[in-house]
Each structure stands twice: as C-alpha cells, then as structure tokens.
PDB file of N, CA and C in Angstrom:
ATOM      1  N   UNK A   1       0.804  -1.197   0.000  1.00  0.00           N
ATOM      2  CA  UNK A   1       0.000   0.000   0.000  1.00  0.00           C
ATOM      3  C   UNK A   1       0.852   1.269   0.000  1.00  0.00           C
ATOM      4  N   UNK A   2       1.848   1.077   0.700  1.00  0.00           N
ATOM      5  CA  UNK A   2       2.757   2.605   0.830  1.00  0.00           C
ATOM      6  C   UNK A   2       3.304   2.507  -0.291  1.00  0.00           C
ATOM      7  N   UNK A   3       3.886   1.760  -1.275  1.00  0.00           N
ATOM      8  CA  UNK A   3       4.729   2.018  -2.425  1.00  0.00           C
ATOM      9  C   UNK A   3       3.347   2.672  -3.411  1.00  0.00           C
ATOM     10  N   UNK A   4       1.780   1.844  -3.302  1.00  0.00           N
ATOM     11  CA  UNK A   4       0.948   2.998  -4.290  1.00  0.00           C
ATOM     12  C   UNK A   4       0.598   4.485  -4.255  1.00  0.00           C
ATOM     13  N   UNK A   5       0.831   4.460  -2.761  1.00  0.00           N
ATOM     14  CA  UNK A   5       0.869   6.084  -1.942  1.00  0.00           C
ATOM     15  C   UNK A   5       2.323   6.964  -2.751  1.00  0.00           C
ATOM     16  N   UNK A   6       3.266   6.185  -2.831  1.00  0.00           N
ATOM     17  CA  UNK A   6       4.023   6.934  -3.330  1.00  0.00           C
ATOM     18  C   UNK A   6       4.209   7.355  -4.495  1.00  0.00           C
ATOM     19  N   UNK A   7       3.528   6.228  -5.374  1.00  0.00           N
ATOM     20  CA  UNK A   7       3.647   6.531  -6.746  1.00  0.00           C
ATOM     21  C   UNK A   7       2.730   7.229  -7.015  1.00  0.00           C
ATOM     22  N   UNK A   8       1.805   7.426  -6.377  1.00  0.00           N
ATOM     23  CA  UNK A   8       0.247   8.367  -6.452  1.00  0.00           C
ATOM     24  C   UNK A   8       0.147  10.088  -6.225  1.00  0.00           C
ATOM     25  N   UNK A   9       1.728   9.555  -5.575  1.00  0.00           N
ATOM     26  CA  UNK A   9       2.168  11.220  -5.152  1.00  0.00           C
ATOM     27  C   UNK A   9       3.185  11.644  -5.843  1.00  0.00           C
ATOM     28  N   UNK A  10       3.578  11.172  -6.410  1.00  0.00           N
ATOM     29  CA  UNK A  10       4.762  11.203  -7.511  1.00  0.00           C
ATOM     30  C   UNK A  10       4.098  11.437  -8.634  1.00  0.00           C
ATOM     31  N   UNK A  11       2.976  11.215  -9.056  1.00  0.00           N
ATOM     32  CA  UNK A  11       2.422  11.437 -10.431  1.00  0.00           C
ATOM     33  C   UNK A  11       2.037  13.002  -9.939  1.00  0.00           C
ATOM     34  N   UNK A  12       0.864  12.864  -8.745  1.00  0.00           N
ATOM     35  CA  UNK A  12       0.085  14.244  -8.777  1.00  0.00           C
ATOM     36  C   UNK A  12       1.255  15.427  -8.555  1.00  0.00           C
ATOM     37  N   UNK A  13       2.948  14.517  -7.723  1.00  0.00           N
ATOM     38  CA  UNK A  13       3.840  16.127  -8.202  1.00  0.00           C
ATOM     39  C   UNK A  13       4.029  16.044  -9.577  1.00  0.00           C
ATOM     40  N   UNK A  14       4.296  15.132 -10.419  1.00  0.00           N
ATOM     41  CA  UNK A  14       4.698  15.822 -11.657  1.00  0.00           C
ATOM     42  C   UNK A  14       3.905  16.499 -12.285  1.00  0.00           C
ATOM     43  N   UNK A  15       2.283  16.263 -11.818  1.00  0.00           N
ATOM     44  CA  UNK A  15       1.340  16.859 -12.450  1.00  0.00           C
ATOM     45  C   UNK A  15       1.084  18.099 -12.319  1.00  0.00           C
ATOM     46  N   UNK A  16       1.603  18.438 -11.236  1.00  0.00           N
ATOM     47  CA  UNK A  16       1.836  19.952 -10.129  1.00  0.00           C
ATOM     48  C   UNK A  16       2.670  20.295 -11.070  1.00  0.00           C
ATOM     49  N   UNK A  17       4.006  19.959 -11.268  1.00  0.00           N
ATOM     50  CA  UNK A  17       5.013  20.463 -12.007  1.00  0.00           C
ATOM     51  C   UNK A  17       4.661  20.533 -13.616  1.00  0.00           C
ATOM     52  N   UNK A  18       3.515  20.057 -14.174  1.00  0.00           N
ATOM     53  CA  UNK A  18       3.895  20.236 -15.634  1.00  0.00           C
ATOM     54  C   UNK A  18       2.804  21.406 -15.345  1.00  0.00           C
ATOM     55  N   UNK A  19       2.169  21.357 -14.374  1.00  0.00           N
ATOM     56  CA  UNK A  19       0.679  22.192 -14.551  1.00  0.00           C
ATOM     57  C   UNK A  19       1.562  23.644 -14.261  1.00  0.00           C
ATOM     58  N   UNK A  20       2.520  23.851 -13.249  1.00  0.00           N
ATOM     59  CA  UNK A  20       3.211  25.271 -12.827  1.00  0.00           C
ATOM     60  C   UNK A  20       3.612  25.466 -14.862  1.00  0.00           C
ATOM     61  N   UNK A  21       4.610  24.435 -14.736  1.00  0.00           N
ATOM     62  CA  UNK A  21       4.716  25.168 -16.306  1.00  0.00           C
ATOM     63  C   UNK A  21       4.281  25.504 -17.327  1.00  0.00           C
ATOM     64  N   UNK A  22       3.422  24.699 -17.483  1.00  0.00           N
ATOM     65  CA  UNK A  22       2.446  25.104 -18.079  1.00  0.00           C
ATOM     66  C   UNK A  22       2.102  26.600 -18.390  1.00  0.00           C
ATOM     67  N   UNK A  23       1.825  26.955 -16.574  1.00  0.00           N
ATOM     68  CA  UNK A  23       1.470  28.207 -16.576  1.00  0.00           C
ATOM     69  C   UNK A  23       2.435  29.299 -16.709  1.00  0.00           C
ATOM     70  N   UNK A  24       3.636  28.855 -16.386  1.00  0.00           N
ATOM     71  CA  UNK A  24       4.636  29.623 -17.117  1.00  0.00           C
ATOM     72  C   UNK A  24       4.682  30.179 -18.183  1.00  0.00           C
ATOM     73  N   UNK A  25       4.635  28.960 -18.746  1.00  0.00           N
ATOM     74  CA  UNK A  25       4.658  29.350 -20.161  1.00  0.00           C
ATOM     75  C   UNK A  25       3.297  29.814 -21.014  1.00  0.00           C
ATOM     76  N   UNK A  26       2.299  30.170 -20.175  1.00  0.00           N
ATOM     77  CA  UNK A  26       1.423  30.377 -20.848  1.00  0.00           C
ATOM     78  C   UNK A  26       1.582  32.184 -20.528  1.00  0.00           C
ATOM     79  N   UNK A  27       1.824  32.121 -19.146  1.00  0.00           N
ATOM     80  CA  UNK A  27       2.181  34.000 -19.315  1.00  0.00           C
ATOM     81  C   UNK A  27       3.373  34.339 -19.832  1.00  0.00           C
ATOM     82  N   UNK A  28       4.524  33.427 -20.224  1.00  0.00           N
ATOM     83  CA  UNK A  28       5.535  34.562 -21.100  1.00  0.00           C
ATOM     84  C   UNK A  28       4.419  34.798 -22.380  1.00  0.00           C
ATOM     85  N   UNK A  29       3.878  33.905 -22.757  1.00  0.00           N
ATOM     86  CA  UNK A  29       3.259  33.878 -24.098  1.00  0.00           C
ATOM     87  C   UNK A  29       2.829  35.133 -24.650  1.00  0.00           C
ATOM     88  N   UNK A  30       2.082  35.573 -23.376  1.00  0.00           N
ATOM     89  CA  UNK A  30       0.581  36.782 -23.252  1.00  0.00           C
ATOM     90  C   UNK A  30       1.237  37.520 -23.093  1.00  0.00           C
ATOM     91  N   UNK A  31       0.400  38.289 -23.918  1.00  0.00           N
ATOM     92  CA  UNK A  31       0.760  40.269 -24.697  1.00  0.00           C
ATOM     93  C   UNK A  31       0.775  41.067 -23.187  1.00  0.00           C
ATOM     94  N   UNK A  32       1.789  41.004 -22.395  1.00  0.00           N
ATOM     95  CA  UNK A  32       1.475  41.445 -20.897  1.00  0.00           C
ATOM     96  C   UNK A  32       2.984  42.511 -20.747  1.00  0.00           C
ATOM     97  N   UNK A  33       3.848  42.538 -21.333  1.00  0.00           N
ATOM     98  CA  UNK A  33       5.523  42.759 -21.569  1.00  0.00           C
ATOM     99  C   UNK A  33       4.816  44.455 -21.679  1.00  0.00           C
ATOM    100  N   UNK A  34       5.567  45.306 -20.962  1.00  0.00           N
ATOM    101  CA  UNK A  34       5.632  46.903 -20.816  1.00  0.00           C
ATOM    102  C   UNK A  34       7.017  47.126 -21.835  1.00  0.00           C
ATOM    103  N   UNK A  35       6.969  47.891 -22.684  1.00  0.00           N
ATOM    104  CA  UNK A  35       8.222  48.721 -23.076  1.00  0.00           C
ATOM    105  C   UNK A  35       8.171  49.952 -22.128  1.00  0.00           C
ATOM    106  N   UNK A  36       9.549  50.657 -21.315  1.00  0.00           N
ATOM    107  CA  UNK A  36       8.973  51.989 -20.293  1.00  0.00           C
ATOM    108  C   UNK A  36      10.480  52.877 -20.715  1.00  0.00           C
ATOM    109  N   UNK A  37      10.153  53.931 -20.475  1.00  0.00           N
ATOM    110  CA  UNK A  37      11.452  54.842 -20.343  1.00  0.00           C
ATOM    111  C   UNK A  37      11.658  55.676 -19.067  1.00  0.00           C
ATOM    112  N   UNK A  38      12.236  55.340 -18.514  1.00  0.00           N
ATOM    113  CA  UNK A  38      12.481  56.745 -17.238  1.00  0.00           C
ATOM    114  C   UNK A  38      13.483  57.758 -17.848  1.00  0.00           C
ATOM    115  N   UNK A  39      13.294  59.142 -16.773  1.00  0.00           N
ATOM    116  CA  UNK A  39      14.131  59.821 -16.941  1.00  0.00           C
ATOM    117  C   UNK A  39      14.927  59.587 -16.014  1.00  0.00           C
ATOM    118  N   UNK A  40      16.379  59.894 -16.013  1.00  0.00           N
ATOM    119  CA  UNK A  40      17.246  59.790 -14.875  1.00  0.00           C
ATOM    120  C   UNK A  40      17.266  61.639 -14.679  1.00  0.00           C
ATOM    121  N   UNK A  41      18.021  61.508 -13.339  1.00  0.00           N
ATOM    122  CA  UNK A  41      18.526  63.015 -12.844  1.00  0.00           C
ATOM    123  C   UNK A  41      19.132  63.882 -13.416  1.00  0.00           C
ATOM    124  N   UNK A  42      19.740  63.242 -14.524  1.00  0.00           N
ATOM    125  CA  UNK A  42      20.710  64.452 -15.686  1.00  0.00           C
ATOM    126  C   UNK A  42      20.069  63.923 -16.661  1.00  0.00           C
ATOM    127  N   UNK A  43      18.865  63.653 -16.724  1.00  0.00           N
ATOM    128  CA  UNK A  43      18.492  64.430 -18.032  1.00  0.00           C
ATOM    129  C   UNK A  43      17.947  62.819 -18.705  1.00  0.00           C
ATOM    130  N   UNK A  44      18.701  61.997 -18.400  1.00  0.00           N
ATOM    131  CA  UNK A  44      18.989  60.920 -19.964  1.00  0.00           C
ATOM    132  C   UNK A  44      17.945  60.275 -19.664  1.00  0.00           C
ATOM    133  N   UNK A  45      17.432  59.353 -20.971  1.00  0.00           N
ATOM    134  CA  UNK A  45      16.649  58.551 -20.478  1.00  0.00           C
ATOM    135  C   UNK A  45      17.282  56.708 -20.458  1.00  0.00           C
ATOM    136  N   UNK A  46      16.343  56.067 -20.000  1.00  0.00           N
ATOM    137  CA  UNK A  46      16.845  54.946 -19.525  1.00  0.00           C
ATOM    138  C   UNK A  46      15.554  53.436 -20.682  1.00  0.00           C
ATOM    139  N   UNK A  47      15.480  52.972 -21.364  1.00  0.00           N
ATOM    140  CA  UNK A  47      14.875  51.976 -21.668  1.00  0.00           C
ATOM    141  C   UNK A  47      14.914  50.977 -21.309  1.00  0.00           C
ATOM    142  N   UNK A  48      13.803  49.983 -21.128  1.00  0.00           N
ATOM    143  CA  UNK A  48      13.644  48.766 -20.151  1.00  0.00           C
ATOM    144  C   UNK A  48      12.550  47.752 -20.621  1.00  0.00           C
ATOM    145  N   UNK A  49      12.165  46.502 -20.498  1.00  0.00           N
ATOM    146  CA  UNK A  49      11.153  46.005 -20.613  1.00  0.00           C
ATOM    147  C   UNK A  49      10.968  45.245 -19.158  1.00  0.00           C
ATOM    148  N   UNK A  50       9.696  45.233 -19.077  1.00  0.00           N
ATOM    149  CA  UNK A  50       9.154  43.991 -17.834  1.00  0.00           C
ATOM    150  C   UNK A  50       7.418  43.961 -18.100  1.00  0.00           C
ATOM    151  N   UNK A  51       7.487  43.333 -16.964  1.00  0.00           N
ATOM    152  CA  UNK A  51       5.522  43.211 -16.854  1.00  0.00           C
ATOM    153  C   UNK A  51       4.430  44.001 -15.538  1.00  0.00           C
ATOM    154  N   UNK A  52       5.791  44.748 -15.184  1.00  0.00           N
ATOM    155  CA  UNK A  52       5.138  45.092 -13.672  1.00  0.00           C
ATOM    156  C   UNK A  52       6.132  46.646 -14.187  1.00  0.00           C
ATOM    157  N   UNK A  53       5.401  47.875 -14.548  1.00  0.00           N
ATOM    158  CA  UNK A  53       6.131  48.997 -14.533  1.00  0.00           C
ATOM    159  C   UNK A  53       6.321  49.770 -13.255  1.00  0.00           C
ATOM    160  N   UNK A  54       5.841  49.934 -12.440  1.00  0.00           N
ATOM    161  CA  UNK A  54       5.761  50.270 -10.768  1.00  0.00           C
ATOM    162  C   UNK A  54       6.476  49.730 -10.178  1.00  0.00           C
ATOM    163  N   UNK A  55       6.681  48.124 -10.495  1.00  0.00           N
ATOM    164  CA  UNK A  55       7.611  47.193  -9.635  1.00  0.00           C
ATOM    165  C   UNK A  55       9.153  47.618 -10.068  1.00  0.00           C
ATOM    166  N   UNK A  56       9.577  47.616 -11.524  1.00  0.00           N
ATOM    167  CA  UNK A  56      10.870  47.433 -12.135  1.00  0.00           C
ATOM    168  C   UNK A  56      10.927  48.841 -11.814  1.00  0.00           C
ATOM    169  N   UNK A  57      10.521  50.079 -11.449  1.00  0.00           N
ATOM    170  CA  UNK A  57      11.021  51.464 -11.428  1.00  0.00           C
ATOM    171  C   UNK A  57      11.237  51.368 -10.084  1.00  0.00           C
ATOM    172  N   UNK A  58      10.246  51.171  -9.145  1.00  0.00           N
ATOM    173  CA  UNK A  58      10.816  51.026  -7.792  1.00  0.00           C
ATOM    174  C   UNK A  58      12.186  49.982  -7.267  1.00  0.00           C
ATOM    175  N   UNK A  59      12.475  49.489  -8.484  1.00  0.00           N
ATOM    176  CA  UNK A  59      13.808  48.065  -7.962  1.00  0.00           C
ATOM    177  C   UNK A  59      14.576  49.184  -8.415  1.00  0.00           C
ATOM    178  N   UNK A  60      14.031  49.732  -9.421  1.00  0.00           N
ATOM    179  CA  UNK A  60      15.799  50.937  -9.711  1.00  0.00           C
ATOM    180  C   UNK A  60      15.995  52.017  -9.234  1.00  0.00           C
ATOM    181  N   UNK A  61      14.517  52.020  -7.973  1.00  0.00           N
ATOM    182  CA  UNK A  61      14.861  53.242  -7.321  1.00  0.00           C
ATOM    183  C   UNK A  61      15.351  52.823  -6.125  1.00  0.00           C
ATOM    184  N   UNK A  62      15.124  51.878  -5.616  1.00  0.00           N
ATOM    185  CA  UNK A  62      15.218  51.700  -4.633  1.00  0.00           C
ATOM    186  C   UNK A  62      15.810  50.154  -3.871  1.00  0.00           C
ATOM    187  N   UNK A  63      16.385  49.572  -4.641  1.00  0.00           N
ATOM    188  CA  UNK A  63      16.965  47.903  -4.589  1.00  0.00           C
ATOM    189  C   UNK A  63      18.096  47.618  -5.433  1.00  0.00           C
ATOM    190  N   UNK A  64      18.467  47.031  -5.020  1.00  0.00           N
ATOM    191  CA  UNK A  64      20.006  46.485  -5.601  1.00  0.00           C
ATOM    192  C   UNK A  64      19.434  45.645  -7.406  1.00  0.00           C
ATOM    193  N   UNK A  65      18.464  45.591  -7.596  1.00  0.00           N
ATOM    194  CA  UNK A  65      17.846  44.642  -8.054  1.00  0.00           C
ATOM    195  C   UNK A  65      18.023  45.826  -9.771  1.00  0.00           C
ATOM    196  N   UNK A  66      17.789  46.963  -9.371  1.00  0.00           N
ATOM    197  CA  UNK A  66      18.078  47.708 -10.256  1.00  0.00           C
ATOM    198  C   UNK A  66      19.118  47.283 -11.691  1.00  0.00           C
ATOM    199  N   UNK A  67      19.093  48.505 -12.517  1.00  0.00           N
ATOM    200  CA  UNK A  67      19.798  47.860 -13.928  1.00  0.00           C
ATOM    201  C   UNK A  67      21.303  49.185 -13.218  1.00  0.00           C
ATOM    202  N   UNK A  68      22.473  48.704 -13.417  1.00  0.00           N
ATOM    203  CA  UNK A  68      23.582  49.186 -13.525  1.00  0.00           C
ATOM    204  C   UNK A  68      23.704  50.999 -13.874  1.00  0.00           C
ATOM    205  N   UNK A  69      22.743  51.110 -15.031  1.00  0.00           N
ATOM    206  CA  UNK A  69      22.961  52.473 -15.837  1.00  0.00           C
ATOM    207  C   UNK A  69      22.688  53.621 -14.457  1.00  0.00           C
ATOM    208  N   UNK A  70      21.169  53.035 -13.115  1.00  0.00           N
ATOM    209  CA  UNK A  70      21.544  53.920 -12.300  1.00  0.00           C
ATOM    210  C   UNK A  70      22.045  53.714 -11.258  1.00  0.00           C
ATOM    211  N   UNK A  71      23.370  53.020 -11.251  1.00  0.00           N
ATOM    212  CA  UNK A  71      24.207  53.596  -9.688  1.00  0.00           C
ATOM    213  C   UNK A  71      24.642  54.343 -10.210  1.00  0.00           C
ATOM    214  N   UNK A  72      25.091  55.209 -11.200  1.00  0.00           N
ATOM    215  CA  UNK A  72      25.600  56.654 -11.193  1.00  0.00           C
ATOM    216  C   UNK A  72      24.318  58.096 -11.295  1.00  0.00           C
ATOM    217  N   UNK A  73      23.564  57.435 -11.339  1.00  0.00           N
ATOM    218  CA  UNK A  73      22.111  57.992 -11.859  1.00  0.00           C
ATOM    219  C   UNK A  73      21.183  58.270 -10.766  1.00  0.00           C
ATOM    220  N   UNK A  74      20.349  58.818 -10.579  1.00  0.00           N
ATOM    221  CA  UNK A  74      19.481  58.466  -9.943  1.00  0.00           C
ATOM    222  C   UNK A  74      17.444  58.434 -10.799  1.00  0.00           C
ATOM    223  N   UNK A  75      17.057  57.581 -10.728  1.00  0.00           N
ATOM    224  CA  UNK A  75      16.157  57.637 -11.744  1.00  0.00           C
ATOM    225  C   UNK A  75      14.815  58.490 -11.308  1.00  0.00           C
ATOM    226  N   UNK A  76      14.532  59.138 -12.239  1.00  0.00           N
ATOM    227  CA  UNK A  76      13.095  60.291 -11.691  1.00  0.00           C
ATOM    228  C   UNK A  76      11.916  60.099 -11.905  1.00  0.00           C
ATOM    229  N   UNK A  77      11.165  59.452 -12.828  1.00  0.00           N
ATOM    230  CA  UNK A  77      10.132  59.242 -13.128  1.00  0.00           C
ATOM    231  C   UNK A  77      10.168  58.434 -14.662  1.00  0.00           C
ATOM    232  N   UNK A  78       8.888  57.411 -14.552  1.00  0.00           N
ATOM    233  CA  UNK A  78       8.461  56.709 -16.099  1.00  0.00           C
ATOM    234  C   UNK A  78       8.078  57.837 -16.659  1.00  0.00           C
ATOM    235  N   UNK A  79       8.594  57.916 -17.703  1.00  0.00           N
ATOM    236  CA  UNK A  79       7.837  59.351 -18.997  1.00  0.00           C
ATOM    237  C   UNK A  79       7.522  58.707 -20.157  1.00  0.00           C
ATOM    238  N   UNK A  80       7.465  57.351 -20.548  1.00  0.00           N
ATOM    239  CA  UNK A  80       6.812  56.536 -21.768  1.00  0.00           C
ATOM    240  C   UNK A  80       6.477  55.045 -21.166  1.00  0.00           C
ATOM    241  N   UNK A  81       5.553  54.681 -21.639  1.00  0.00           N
ATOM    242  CA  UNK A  81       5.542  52.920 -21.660  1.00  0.00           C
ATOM    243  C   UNK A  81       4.840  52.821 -22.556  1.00  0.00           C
ATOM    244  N   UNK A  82       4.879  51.263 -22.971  1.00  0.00           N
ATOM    245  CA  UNK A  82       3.942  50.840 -24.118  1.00  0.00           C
ATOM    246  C   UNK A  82       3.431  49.662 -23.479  1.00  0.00           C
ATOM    247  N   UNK A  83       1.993  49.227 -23.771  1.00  0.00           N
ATOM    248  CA  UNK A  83       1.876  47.947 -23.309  1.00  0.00           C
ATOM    249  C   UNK A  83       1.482  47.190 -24.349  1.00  0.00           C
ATOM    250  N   UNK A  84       1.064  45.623 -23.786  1.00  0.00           N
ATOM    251  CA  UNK A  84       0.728  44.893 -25.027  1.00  0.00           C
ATOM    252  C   UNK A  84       1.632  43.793 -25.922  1.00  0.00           C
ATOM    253  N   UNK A  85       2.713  43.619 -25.260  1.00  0.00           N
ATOM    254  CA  UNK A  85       3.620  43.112 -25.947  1.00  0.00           C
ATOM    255  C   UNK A  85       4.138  41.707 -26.283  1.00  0.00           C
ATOM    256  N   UNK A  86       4.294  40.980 -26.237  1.00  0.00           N
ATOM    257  CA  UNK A  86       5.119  39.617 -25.961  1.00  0.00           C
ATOM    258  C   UNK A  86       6.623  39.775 -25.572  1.00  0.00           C
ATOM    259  N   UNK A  87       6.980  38.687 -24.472  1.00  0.00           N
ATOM    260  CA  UNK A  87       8.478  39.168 -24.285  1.00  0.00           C
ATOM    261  C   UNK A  87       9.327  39.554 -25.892  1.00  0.00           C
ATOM    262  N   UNK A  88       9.144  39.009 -26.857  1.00  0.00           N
ATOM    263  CA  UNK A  88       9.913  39.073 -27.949  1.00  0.00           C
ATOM    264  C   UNK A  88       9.631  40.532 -28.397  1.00  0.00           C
ATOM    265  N   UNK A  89       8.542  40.935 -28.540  1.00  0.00           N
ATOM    266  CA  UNK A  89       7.871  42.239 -29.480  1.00  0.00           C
ATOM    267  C   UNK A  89       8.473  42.980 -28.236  1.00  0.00           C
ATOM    268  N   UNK A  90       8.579  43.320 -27.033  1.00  0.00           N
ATOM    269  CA  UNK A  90       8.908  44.172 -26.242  1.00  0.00           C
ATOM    270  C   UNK A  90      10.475  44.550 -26.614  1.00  0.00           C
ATOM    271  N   UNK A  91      11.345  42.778 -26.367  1.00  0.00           N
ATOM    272  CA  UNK A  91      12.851  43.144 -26.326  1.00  0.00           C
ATOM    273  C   UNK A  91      13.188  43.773 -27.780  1.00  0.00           C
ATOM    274  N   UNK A  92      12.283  43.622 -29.218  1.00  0.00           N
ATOM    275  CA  UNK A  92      12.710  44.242 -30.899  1.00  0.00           C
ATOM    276  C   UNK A  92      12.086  45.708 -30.399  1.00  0.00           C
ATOM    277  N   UNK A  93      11.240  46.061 -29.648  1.00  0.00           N
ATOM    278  CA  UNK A  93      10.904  47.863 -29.498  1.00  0.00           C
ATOM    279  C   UNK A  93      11.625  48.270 -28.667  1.00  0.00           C
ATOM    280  N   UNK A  94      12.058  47.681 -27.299  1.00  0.00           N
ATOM    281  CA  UNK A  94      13.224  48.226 -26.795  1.00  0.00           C
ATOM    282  C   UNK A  94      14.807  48.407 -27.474  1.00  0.00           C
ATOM    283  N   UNK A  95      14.945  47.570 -28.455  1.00  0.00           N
ATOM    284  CA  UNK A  95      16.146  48.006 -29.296  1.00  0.00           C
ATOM    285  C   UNK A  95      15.696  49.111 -30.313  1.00  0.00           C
ATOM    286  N   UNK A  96      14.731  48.912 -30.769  1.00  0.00           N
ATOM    287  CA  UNK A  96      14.555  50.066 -31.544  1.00  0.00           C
ATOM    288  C   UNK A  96      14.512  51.195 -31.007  1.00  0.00           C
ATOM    289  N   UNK A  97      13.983  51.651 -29.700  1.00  0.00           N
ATOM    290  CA  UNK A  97      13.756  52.632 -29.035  1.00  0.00           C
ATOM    291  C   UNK A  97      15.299  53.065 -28.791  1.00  0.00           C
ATOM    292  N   UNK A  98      16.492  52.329 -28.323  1.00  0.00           N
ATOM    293  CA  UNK A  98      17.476  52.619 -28.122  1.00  0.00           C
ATOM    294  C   UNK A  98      18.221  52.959 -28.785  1.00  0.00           C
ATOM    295  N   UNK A  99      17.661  52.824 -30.471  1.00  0.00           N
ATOM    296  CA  UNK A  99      18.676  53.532 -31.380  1.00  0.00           C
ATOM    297  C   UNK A  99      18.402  54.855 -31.869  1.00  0.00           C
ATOM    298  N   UNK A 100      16.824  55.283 -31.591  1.00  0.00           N
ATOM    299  CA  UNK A 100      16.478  56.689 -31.989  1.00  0.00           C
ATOM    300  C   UNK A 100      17.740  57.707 -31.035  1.00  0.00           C
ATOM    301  N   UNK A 101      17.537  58.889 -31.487  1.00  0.00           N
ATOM    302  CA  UNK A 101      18.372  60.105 -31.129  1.00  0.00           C
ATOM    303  C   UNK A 101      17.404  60.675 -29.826  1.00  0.00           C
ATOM    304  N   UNK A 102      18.187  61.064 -29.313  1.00  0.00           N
ATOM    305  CA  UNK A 102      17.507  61.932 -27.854  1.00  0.00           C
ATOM    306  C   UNK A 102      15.990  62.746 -28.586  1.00  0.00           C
ATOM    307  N   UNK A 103      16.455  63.642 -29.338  1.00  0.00           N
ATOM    308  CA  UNK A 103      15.097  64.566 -30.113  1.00  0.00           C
ATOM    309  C   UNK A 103      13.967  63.305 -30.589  1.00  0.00           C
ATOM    310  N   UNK A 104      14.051  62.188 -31.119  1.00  0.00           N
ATOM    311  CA  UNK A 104      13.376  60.957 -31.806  1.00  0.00           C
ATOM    312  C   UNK A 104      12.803  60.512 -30.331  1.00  0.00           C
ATOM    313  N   UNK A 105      13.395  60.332 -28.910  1.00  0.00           N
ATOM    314  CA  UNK A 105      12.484  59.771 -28.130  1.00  0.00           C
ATOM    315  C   UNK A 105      11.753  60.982 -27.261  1.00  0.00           C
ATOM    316  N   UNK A 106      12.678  62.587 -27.735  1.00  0.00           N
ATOM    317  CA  UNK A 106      11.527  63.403 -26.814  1.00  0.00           C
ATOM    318  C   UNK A 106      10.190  63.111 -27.561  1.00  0.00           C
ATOM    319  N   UNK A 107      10.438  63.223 -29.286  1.00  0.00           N
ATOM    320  CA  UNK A 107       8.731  63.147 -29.688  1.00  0.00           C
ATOM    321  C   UNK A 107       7.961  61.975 -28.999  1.00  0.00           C
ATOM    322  N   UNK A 108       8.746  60.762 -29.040  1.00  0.00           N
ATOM    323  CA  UNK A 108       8.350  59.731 -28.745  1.00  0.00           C
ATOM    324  C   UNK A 108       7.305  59.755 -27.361  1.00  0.00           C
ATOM    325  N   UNK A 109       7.951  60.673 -26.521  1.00  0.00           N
ATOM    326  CA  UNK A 109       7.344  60.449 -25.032  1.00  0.00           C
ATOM    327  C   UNK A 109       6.480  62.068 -25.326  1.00  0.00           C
ATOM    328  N   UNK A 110       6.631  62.960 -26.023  1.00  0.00           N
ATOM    329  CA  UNK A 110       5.485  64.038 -25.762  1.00  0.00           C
ATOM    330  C   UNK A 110       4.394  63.539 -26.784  1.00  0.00           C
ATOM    331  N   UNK A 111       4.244  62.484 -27.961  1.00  0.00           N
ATOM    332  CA  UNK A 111       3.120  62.231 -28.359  1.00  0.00           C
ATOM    333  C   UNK A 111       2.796  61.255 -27.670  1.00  0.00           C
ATOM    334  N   UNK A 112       2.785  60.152 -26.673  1.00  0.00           N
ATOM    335  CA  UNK A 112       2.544  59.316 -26.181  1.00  0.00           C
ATOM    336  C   UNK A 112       2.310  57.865 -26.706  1.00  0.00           C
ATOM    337  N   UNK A 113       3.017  57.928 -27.773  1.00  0.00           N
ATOM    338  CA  UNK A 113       3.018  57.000 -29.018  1.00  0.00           C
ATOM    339  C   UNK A 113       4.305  56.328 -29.610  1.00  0.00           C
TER     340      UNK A 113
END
C-alpha cells in the first residue's frame, strides 16, 4: 500500500510540475511585456522592458535589483511605456527605441506613441 501512496504522489507532483509550467509558459506567451522609459537626474533617459512597470522602477529606485545604468544615476520618473507586448515584441521595441536620437524619443514620449 505505501509504495501505491508513493507513486500516487509522484504522479500528482509531476502533475503539479507540468501544470506550474504550463502556466509559465502560458504567461511569457501573453501580450502582458511593458516597453517603459524613465528619466534619470541628468536628463537621460533609460529603456527597459518587464511586466510590472511600478515594480521594475521602484527596484531601480530603490533595490540592488536595479539595472547598472543607475548607480551613477538616480532615476526620476516613467515618462513613456507601451503595453501589449510579448516578451519578444517588447525586447525588438526596446532596441529600436534605443537607437532613436535623444530629439526621436523626446517626440516619442510628448506624443505618447
């Protein structure tokens, strides 16, 4: 009886485990990915992707968890995001965003588009 107990629990974890991934993989899937820009303190801006824009600005304001560009920085506010994305469509607009010219992302963030 204890060896069917075990194998009974051994299935329902793997079943646990394909079901977590499952769900994993069902939210990278979904159009949920933020493209965002902050401004930093001198001026520059900063590009980023995640799924939580409140969360990833507060890690770079305030956690080690932050991206590198501000320990010399200090970051001031989101002034663009986009939502809607897939991780993939987010990380091809965040490169694109990073190659426009400073004047190319002021329009960017005063049309909101």
């Amino acid at each position: 009886m204890p060896t069917n107990g075990s194998i009974k629990q051994k299935t329902v974890g793997e079943i646990k485990l394909s079901e977590a991934s499952n769900k994993a993989a069902l939210a990278k899937s979904l159009n949920n990915w933020f493209v965002y820009m902050i401004q930093a303190d001198d001026g520059a801006y900063y590009t980023g992707v995640t799924t939580d824009v409140q969360r990833r600005f507060s890690e770079h304001r305030d956690s080690k968890k932050g991206a590198r560009y501000f320990r010399g920085r200090k970051p001031v506010a989101v002034v663009y995001q986009e939502s809607g994305h897939t991780r993939s469509s987010a990380s091809q607009r965040e490169a694109a965003i990073k190659k426009l010219k400073r004047e190319q992302k002021q329009k960017l963030i005063d049309n909101g588009c």
